[in-house]
PDB file of N, CA and C in Angstrom:
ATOM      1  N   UNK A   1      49.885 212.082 147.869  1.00  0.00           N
ATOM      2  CA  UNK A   1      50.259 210.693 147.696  1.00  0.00           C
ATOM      3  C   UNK A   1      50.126 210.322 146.217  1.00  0.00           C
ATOM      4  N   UNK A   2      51.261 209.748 145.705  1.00  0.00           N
ATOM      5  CA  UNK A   2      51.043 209.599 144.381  1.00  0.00           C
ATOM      6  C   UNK A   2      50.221 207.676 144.229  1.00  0.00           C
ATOM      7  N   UNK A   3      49.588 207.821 143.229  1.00  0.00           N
ATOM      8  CA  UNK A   3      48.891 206.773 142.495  1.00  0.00           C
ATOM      9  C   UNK A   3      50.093 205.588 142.635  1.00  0.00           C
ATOM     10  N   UNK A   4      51.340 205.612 142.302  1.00  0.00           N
ATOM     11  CA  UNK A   4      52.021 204.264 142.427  1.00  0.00           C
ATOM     12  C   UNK A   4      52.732 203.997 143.784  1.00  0.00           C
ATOM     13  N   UNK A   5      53.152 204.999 144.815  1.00  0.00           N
ATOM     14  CA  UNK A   5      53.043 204.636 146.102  1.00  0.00           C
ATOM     15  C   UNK A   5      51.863 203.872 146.494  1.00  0.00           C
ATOM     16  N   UNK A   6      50.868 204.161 146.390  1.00  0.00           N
ATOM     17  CA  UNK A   6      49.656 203.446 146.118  1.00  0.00           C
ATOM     18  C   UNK A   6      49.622 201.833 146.176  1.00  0.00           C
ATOM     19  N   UNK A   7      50.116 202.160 144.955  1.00  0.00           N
ATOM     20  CA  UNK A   7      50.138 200.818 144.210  1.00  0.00           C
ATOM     21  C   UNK A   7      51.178 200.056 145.119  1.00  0.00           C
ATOM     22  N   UNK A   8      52.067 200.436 144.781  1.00  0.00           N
ATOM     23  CA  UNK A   8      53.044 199.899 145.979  1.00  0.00           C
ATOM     24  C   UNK A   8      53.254 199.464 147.527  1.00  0.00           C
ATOM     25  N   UNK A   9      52.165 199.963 147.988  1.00  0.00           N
ATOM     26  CA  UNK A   9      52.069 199.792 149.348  1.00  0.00           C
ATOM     27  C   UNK A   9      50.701 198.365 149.155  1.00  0.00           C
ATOM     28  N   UNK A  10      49.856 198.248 148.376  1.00  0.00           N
ATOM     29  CA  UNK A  10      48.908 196.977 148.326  1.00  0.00           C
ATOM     30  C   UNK A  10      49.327 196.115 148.198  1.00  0.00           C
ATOM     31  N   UNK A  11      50.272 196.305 146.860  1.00  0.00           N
ATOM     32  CA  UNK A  11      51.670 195.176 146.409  1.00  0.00           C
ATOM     33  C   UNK A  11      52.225 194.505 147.436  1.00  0.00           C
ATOM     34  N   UNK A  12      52.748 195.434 148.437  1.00  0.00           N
ATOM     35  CA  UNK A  12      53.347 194.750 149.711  1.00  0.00           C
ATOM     36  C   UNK A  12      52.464 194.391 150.609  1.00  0.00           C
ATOM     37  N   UNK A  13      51.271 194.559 150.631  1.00  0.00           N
ATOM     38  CA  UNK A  13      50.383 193.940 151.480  1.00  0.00           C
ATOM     39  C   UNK A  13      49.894 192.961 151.068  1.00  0.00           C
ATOM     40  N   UNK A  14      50.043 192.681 149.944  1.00  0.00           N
ATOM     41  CA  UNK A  14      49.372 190.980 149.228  1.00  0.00           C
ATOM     42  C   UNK A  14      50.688 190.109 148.989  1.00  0.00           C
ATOM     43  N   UNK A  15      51.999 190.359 150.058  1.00  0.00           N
ATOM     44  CA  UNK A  15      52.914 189.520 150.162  1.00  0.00           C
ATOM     45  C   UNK A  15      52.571 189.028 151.974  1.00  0.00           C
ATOM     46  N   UNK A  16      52.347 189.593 152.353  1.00  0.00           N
ATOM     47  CA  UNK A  16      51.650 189.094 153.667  1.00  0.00           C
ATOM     48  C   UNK A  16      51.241 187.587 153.679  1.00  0.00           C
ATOM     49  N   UNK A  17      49.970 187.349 152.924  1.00  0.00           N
ATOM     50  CA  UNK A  17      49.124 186.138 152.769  1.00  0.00           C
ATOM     51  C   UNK A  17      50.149 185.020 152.152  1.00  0.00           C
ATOM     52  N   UNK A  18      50.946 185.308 151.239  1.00  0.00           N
ATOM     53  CA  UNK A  18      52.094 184.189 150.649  1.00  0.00           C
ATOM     54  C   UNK A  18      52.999 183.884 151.605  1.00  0.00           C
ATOM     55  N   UNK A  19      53.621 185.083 152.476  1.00  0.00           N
ATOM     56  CA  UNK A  19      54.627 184.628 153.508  1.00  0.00           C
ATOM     57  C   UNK A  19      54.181 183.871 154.608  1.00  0.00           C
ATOM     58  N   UNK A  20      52.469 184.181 155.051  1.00  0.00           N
ATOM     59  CA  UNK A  20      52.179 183.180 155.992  1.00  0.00           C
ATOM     60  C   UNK A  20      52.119 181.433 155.280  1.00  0.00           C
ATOM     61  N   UNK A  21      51.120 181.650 154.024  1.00  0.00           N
ATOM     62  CA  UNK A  21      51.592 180.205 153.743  1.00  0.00           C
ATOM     63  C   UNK A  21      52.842 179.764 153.756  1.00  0.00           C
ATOM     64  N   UNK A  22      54.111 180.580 153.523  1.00  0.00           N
ATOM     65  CA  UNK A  22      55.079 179.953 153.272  1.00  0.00           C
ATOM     66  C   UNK A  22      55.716 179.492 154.275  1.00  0.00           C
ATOM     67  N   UNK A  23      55.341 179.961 155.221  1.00  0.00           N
ATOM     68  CA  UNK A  23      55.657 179.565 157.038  1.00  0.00           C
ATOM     69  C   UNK A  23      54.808 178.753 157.005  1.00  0.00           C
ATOM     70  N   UNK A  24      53.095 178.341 156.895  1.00  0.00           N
ATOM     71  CA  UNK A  24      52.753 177.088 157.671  1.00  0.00           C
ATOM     72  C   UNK A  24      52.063 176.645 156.744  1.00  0.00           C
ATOM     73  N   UNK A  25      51.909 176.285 155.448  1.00  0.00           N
ATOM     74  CA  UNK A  25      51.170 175.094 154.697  1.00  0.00           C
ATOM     75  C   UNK A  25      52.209 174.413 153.870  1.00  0.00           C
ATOM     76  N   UNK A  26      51.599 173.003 153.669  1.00  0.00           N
ATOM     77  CA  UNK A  26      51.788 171.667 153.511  1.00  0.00           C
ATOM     78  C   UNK A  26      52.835 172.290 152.149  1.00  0.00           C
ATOM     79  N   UNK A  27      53.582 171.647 151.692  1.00  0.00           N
ATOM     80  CA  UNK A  27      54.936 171.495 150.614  1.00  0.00           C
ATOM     81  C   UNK A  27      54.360 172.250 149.486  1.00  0.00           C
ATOM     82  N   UNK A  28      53.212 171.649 148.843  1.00  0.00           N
ATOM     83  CA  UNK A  28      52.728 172.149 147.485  1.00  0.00           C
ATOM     84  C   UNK A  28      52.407 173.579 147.364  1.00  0.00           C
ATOM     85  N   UNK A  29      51.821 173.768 148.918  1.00  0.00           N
ATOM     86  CA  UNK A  29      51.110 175.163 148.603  1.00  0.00           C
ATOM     87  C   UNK A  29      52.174 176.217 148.993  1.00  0.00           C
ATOM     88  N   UNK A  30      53.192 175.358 149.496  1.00  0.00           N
ATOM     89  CA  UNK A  30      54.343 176.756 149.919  1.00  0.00           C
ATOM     90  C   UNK A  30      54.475 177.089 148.215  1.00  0.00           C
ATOM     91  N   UNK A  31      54.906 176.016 147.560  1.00  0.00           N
ATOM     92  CA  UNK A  31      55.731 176.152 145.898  1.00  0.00           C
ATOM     93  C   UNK A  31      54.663 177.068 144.908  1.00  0.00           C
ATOM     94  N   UNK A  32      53.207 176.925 145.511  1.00  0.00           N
ATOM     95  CA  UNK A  32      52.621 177.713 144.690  1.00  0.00           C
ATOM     96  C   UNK A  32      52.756 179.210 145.728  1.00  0.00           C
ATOM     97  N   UNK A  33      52.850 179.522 146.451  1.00  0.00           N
ATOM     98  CA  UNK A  33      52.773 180.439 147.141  1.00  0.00           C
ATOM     99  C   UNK A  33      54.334 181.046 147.179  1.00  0.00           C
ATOM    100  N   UNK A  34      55.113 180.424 146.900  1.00  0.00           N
ATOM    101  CA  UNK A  34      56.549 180.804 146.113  1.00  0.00           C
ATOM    102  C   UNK A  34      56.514 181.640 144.536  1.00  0.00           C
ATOM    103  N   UNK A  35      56.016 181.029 143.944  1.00  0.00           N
ATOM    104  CA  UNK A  35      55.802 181.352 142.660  1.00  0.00           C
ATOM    105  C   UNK A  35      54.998 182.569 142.590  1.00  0.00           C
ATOM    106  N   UNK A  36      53.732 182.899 143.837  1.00  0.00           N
ATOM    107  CA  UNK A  36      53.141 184.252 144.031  1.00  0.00           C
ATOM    108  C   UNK A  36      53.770 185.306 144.062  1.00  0.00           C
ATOM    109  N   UNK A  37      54.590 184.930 145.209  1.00  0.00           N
ATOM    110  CA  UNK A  37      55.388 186.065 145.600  1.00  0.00           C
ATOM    111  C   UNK A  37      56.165 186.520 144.639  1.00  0.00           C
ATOM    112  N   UNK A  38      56.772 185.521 143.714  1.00  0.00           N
ATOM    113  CA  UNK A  38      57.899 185.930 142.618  1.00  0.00           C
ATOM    114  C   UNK A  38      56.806 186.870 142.255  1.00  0.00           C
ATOM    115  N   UNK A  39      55.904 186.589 141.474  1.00  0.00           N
ATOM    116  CA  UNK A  39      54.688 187.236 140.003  1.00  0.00           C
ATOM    117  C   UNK A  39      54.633 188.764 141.180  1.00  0.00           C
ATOM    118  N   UNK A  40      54.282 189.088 142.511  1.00  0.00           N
ATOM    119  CA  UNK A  40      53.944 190.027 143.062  1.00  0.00           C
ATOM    120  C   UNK A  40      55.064 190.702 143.726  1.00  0.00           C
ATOM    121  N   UNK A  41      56.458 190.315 143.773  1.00  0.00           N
ATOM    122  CA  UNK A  41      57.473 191.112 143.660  1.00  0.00           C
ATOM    123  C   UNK A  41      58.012 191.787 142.560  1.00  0.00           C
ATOM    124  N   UNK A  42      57.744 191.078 141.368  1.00  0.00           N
ATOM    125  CA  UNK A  42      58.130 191.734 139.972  1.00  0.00           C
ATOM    126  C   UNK A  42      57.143 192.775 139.682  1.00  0.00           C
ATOM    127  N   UNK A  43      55.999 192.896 140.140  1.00  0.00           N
ATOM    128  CA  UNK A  43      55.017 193.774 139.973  1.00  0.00           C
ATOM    129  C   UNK A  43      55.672 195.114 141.210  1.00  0.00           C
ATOM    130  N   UNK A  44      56.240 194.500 141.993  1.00  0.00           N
ATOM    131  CA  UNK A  44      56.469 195.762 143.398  1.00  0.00           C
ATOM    132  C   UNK A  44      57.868 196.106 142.622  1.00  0.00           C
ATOM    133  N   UNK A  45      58.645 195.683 142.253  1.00  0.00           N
ATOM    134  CA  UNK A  45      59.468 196.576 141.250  1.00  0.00           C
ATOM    135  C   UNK A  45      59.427 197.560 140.136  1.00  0.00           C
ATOM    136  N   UNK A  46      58.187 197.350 139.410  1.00  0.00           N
ATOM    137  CA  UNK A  46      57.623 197.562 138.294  1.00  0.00           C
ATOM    138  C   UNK A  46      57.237 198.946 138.667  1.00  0.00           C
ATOM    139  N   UNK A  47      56.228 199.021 139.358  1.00  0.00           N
ATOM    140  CA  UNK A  47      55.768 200.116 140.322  1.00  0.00           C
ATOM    141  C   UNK A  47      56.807 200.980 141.361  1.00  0.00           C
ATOM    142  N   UNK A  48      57.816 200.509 141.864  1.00  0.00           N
ATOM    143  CA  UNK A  48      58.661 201.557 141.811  1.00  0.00           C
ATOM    144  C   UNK A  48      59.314 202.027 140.828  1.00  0.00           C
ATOM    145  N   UNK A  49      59.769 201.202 139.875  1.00  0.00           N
ATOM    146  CA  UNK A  49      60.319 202.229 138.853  1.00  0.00           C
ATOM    147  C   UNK A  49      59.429 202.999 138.127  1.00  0.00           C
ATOM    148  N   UNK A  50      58.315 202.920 137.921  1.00  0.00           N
ATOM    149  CA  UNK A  50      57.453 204.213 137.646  1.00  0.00           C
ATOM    150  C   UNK A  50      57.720 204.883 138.083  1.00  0.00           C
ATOM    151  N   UNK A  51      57.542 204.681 139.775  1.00  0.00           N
ATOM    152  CA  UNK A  51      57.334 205.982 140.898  1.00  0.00           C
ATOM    153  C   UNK A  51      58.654 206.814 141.260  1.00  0.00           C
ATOM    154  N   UNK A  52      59.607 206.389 140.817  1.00  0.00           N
ATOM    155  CA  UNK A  52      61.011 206.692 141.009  1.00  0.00           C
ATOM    156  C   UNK A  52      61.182 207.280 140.092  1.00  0.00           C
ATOM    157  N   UNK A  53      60.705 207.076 138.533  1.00  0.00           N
ATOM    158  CA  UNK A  53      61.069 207.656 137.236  1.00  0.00           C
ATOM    159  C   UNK A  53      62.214 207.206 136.822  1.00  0.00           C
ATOM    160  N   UNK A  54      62.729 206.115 137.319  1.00  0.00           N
ATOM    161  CA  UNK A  54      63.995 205.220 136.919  1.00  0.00           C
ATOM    162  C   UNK A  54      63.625 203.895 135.837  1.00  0.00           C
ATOM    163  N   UNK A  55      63.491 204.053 134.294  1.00  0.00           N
ATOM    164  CA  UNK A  55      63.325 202.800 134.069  1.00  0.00           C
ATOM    165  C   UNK A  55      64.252 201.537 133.608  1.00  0.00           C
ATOM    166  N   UNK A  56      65.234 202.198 134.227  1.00  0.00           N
ATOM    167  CA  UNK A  56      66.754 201.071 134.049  1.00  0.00           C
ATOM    168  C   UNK A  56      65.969 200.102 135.563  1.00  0.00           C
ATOM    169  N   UNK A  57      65.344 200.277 135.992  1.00  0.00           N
ATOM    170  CA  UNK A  57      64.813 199.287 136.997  1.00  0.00           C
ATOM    171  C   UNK A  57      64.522 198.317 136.584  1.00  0.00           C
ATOM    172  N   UNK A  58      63.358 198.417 135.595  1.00  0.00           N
ATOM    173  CA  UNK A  58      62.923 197.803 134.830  1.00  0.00           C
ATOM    174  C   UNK A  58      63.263 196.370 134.412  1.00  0.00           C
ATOM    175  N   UNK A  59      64.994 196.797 134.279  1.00  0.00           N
ATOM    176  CA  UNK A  59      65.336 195.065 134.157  1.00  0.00           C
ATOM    177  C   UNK A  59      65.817 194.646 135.139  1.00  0.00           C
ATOM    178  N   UNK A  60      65.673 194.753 136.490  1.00  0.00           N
ATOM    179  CA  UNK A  60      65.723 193.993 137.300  1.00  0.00           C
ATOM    180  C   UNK A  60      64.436 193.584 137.403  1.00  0.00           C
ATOM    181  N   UNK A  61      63.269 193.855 137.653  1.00  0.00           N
ATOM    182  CA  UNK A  61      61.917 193.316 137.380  1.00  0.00           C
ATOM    183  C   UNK A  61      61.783 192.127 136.069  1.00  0.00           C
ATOM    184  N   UNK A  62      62.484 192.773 135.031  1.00  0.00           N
ATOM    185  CA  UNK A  62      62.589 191.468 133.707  1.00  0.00           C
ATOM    186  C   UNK A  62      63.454 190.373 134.070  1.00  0.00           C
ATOM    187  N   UNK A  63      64.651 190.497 134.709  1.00  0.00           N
ATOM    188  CA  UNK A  63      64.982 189.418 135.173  1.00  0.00           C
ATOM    189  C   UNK A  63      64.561 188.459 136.222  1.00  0.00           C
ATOM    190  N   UNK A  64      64.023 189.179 137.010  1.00  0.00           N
ATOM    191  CA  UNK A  64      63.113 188.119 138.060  1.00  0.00           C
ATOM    192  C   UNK A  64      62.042 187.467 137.618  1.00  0.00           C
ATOM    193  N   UNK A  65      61.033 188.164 136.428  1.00  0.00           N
ATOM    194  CA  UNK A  65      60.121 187.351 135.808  1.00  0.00           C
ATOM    195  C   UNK A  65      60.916 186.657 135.250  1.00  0.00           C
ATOM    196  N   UNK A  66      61.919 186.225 134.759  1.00  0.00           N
ATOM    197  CA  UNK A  66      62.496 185.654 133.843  1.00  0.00           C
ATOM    198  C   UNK A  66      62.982 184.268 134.677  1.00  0.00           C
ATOM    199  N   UNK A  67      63.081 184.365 136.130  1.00  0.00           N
ATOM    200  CA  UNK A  67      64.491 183.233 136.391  1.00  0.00           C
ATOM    201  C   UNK A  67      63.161 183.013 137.766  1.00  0.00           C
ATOM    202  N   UNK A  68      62.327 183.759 137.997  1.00  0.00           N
ATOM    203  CA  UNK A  68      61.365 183.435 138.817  1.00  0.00           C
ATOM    204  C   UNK A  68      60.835 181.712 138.773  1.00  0.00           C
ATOM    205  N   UNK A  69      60.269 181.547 137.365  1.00  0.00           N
ATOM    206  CA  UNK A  69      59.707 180.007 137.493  1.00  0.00           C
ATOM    207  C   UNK A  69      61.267 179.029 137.518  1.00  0.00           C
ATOM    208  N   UNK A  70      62.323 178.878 136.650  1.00  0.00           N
ATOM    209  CA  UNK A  70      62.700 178.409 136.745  1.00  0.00           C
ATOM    210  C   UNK A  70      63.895 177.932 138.103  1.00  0.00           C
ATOM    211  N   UNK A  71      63.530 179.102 138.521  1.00  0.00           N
ATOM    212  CA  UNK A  71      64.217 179.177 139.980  1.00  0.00           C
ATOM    213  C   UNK A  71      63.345 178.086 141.216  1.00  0.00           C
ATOM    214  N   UNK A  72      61.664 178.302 140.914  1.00  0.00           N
ATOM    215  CA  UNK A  72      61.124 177.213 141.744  1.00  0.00           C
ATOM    216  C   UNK A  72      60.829 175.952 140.815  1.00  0.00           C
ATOM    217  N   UNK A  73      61.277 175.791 139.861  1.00  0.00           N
ATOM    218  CA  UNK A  73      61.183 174.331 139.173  1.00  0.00           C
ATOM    219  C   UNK A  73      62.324 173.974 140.213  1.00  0.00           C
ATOM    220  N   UNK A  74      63.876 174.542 140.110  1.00  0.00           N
ATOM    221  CA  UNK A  74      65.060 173.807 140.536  1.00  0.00           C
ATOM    222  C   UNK A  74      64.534 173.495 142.375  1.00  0.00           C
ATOM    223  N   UNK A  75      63.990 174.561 143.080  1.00  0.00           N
ATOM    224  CA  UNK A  75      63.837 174.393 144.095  1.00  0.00           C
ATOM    225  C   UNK A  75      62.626 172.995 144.652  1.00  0.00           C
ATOM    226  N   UNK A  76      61.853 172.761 143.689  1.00  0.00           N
ATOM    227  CA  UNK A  76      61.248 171.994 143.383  1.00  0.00           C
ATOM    228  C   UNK A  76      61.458 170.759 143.417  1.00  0.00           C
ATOM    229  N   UNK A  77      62.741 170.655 142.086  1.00  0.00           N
ATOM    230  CA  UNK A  77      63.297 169.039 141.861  1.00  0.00           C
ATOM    231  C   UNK A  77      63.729 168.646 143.200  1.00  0.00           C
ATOM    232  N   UNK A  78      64.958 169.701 144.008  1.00  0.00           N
ATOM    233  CA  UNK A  78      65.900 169.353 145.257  1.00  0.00           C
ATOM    234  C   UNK A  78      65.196 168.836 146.119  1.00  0.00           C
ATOM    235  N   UNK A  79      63.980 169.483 146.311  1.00  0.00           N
ATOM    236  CA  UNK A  79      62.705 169.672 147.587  1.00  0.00           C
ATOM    237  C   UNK A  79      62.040 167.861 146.979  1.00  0.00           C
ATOM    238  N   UNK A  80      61.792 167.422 146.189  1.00  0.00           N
ATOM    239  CA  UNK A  80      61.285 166.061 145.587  1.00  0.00           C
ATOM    240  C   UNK A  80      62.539 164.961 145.689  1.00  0.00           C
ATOM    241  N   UNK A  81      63.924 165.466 145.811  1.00  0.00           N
ATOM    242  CA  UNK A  81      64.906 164.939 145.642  1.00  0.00           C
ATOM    243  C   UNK A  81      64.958 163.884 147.401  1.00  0.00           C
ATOM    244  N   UNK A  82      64.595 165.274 148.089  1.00  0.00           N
ATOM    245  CA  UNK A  82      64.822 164.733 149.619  1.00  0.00           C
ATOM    246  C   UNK A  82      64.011 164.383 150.528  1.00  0.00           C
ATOM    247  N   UNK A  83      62.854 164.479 150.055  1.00  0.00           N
ATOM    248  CA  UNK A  83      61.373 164.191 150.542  1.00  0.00           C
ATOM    249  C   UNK A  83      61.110 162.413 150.168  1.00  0.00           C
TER     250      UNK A  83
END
């Protein structure tokens, strides 16, 4: 078993705890628990492209950190828009 399968398989187990909030707590804590998942999916990309030896991956991981926050600002405003 290599060290970033590893890694990769915890990665996906500490999306568990965000997806339940994101199913049952109150508005705020889904948006912070949105924003988790972004920071701990860009990390589960990161870690496969190690483990793959592919680092053209890489920028798909840079682009999700990248459009991650501003993706839940917009989801944010809409979600404040209709509330």
């Amino acid at each position: 078993m290599n060290i970033w399968l590893l890694a990769t398989g915890v990665l996906l187990l500490a999306l568990l705890p965000c997806a339940i909030v994101i199913f049952r707590a109150a508005t705020l804590d889904r948006l912070v628990a949105l924003e988790l998942a972004g920071t701990i999916t860009t990390l589960l990309i990161l870690t496969l492209a190690q483990e793959l030896g592919r680092p053209s991956i890489c920028d798909l991981a840079l682009a999700l950190a990248l459009l991650s926050l501003p993706g839940t600002l917009v989801y944010a405003y809409f979600l404040e828009r209709w509330l």
